[in-house]
N, C-alpha and C. Protein backbone atom coordinates (compact mmCIF):
# COMPACT_ATOMS: atom_id res chain seq x y z
N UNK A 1 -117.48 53.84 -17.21
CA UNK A 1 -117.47 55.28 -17.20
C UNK A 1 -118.50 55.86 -18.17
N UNK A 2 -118.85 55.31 -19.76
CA UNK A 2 -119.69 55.81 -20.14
C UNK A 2 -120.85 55.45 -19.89
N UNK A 3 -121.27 54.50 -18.91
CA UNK A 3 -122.68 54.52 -18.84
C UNK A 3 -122.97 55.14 -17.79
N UNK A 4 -122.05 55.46 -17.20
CA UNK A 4 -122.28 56.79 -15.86
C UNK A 4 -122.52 58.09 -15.96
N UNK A 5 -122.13 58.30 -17.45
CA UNK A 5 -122.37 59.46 -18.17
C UNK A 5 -123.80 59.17 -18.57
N UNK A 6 -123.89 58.34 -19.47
CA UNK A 6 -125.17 58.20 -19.93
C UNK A 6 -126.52 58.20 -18.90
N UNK A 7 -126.51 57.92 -17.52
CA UNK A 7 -127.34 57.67 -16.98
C UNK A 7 -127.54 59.59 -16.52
N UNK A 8 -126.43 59.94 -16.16
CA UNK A 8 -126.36 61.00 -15.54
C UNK A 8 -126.93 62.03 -17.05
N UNK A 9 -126.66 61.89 -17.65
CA UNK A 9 -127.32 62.56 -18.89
C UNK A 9 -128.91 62.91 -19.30
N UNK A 10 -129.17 61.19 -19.13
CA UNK A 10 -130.63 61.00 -19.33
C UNK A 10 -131.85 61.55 -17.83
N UNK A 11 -130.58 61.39 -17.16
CA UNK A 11 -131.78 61.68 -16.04
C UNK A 11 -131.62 63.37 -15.97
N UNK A 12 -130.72 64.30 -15.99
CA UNK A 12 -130.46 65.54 -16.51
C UNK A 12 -130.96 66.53 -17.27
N UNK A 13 -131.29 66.08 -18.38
CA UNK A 13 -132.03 66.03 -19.79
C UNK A 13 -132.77 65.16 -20.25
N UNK A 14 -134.13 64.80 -19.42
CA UNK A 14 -135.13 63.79 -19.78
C UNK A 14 -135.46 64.63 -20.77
N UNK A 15 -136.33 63.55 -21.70
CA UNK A 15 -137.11 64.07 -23.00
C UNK A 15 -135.89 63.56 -23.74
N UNK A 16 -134.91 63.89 -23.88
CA UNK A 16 -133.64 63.12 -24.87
C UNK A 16 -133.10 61.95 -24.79
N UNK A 17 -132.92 61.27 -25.45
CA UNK A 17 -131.80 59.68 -25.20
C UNK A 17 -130.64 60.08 -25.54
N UNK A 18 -129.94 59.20 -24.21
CA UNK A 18 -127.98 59.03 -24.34
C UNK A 18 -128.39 57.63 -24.32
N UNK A 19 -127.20 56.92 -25.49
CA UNK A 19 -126.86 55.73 -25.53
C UNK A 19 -125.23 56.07 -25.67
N UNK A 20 -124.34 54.86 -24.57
CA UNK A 20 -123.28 54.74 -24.96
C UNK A 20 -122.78 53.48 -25.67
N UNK A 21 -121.65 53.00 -26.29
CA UNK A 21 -121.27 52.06 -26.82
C UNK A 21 -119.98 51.82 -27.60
N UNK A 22 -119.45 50.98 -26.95
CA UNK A 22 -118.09 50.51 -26.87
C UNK A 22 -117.52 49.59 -27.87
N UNK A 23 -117.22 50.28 -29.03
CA UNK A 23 -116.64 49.92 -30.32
C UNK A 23 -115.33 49.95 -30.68
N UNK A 24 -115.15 49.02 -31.00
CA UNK A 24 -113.25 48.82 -31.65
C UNK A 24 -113.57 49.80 -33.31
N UNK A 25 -112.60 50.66 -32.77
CA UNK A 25 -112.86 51.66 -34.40
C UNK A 25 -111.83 51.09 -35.24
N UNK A 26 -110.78 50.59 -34.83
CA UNK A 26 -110.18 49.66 -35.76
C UNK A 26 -110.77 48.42 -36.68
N UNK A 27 -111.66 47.98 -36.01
CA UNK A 27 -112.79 47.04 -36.53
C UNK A 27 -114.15 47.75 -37.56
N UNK A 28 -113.72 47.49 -39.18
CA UNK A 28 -114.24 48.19 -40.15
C UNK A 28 -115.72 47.21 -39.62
N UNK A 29 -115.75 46.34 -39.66
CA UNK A 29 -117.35 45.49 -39.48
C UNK A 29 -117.93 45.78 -38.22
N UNK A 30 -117.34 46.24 -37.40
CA UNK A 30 -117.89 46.42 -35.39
C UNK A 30 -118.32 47.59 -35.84
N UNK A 31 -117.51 49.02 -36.67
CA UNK A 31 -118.15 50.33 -36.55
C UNK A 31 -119.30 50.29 -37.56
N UNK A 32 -119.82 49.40 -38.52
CA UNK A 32 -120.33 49.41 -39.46
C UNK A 32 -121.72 48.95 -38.68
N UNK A 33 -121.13 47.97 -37.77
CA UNK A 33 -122.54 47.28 -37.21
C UNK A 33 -122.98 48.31 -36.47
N UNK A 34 -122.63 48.91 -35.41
CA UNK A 34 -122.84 49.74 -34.59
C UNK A 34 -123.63 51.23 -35.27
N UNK A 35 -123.11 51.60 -36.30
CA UNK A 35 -123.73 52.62 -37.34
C UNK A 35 -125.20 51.99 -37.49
N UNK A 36 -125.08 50.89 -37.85
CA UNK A 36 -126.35 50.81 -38.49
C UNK A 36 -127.32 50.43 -37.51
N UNK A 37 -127.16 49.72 -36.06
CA UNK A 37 -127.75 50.25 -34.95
C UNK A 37 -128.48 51.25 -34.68
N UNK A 38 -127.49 51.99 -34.06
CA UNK A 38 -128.03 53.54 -34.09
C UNK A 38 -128.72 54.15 -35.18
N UNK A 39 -128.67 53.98 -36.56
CA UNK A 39 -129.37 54.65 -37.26
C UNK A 39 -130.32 53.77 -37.37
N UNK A 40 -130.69 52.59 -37.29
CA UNK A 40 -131.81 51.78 -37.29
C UNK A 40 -132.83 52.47 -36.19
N UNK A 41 -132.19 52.52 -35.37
CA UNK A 41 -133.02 52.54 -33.59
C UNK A 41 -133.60 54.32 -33.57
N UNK A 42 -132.77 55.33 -34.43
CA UNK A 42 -133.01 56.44 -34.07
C UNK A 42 -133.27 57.19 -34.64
N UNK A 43 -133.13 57.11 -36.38
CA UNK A 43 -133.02 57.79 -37.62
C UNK A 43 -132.38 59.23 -37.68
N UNK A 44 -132.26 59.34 -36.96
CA UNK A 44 -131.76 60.75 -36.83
C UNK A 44 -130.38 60.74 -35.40
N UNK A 45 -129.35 61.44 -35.85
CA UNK A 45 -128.52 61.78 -34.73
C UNK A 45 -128.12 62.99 -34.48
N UNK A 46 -127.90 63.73 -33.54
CA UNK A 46 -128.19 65.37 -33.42
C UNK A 46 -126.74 65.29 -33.08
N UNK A 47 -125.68 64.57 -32.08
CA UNK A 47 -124.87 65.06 -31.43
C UNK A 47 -124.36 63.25 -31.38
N UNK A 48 -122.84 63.38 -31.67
CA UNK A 48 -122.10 61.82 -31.70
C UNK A 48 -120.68 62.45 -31.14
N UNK A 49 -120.79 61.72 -29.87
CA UNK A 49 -119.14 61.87 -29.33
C UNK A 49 -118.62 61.19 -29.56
N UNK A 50 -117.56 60.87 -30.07
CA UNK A 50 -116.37 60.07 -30.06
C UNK A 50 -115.18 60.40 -29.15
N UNK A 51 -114.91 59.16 -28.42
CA UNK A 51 -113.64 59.00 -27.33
C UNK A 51 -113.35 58.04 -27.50
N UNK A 52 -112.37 57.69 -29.11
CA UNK A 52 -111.11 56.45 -29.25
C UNK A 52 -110.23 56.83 -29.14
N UNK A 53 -109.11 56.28 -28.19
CA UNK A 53 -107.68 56.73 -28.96
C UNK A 53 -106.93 55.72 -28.01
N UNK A 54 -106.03 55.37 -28.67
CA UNK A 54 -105.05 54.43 -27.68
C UNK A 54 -103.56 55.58 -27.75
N UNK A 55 -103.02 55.19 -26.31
CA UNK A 55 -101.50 55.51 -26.02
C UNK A 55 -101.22 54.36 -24.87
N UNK A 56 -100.31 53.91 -25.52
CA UNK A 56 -99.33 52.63 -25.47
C UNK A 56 -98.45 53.36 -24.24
N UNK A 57 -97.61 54.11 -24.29
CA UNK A 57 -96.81 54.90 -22.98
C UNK A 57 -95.47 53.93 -23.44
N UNK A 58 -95.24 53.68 -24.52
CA UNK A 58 -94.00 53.16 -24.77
C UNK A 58 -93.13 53.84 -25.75
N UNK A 59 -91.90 53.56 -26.23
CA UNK A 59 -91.39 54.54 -27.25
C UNK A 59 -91.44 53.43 -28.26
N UNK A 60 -91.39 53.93 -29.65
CA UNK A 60 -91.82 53.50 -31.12
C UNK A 60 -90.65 51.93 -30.60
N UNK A 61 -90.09 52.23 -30.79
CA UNK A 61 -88.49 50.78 -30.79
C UNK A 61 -89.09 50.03 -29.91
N UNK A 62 -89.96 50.41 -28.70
CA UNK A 62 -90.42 48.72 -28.10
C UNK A 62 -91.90 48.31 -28.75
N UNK A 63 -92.36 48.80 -29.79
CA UNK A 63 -93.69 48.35 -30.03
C UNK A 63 -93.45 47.25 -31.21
N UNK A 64 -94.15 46.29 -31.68
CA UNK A 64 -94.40 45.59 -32.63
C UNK A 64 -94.92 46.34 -33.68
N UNK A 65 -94.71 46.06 -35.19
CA UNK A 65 -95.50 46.73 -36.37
C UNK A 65 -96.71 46.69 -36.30
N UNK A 66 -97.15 45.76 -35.84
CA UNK A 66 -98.90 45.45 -35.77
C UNK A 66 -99.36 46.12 -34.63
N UNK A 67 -98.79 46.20 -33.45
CA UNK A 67 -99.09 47.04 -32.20
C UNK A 67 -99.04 48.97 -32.80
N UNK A 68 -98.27 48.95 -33.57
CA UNK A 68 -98.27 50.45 -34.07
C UNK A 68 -99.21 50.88 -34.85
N UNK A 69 -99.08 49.94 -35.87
CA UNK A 69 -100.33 49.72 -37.22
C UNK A 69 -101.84 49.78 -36.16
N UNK A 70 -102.13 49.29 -35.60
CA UNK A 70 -103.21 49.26 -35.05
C UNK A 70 -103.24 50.82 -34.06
N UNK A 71 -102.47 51.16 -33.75
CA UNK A 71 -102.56 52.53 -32.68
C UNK A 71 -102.69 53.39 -33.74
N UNK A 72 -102.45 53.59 -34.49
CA UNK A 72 -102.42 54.33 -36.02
C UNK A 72 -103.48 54.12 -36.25
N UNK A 73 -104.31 53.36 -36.77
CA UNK A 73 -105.28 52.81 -37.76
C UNK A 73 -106.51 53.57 -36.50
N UNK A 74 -106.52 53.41 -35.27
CA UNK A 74 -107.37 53.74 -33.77
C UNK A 74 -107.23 55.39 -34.27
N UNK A 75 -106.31 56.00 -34.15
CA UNK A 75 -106.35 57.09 -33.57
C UNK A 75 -106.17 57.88 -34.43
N UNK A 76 -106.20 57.59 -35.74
CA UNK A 76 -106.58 58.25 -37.24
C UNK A 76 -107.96 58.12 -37.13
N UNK A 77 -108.75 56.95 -37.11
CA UNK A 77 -109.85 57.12 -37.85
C UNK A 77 -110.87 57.17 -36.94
N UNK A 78 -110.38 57.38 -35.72
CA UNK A 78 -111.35 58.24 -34.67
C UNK A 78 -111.95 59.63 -34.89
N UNK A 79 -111.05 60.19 -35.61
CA UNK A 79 -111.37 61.08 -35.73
C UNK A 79 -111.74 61.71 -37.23
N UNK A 80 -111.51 60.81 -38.09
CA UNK A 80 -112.26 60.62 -39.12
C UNK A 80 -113.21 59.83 -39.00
């Protein structure tokens, strides 16, 4: 889905680059790598979407601590 965006973007608004990329934001070393990607490749970023968030569709009593801890840890710091 996001590179359907991205294509549809770039060809839309030539002259600009869309890159998409599919990062575990729970993963402090995956978002770190990925940061430094993009700022390697582009030096500059005008506009950064973010679309993390997990929903499980279960109620709290059937999840595991670590299954929660991790939906928590996703969907906090998505948006931080």
């Amino acid at each position: 889905m996001g590179q359907a965006a991205v294509k549809e973007m770039n060809e839309k608004y030539s002259g600009n680059t869309f890159e998409y990329k599919n990062v575990d934001i729970s993963n402090e070393a995956a978002v770190e790598k990925a940061w430094g990607e993009i700022a390697s490749k582009y030096k500059r970023v005008d506009v950064l979407i973010n679309n993390a968030a997990r929903a499980l569709g279960k109620n709290f009593s059937e999840l595991s601590l670590a299954t929660y801890r991790k939906t928590i840890d996703i969907n906090f710091m998505s948006i931080v």
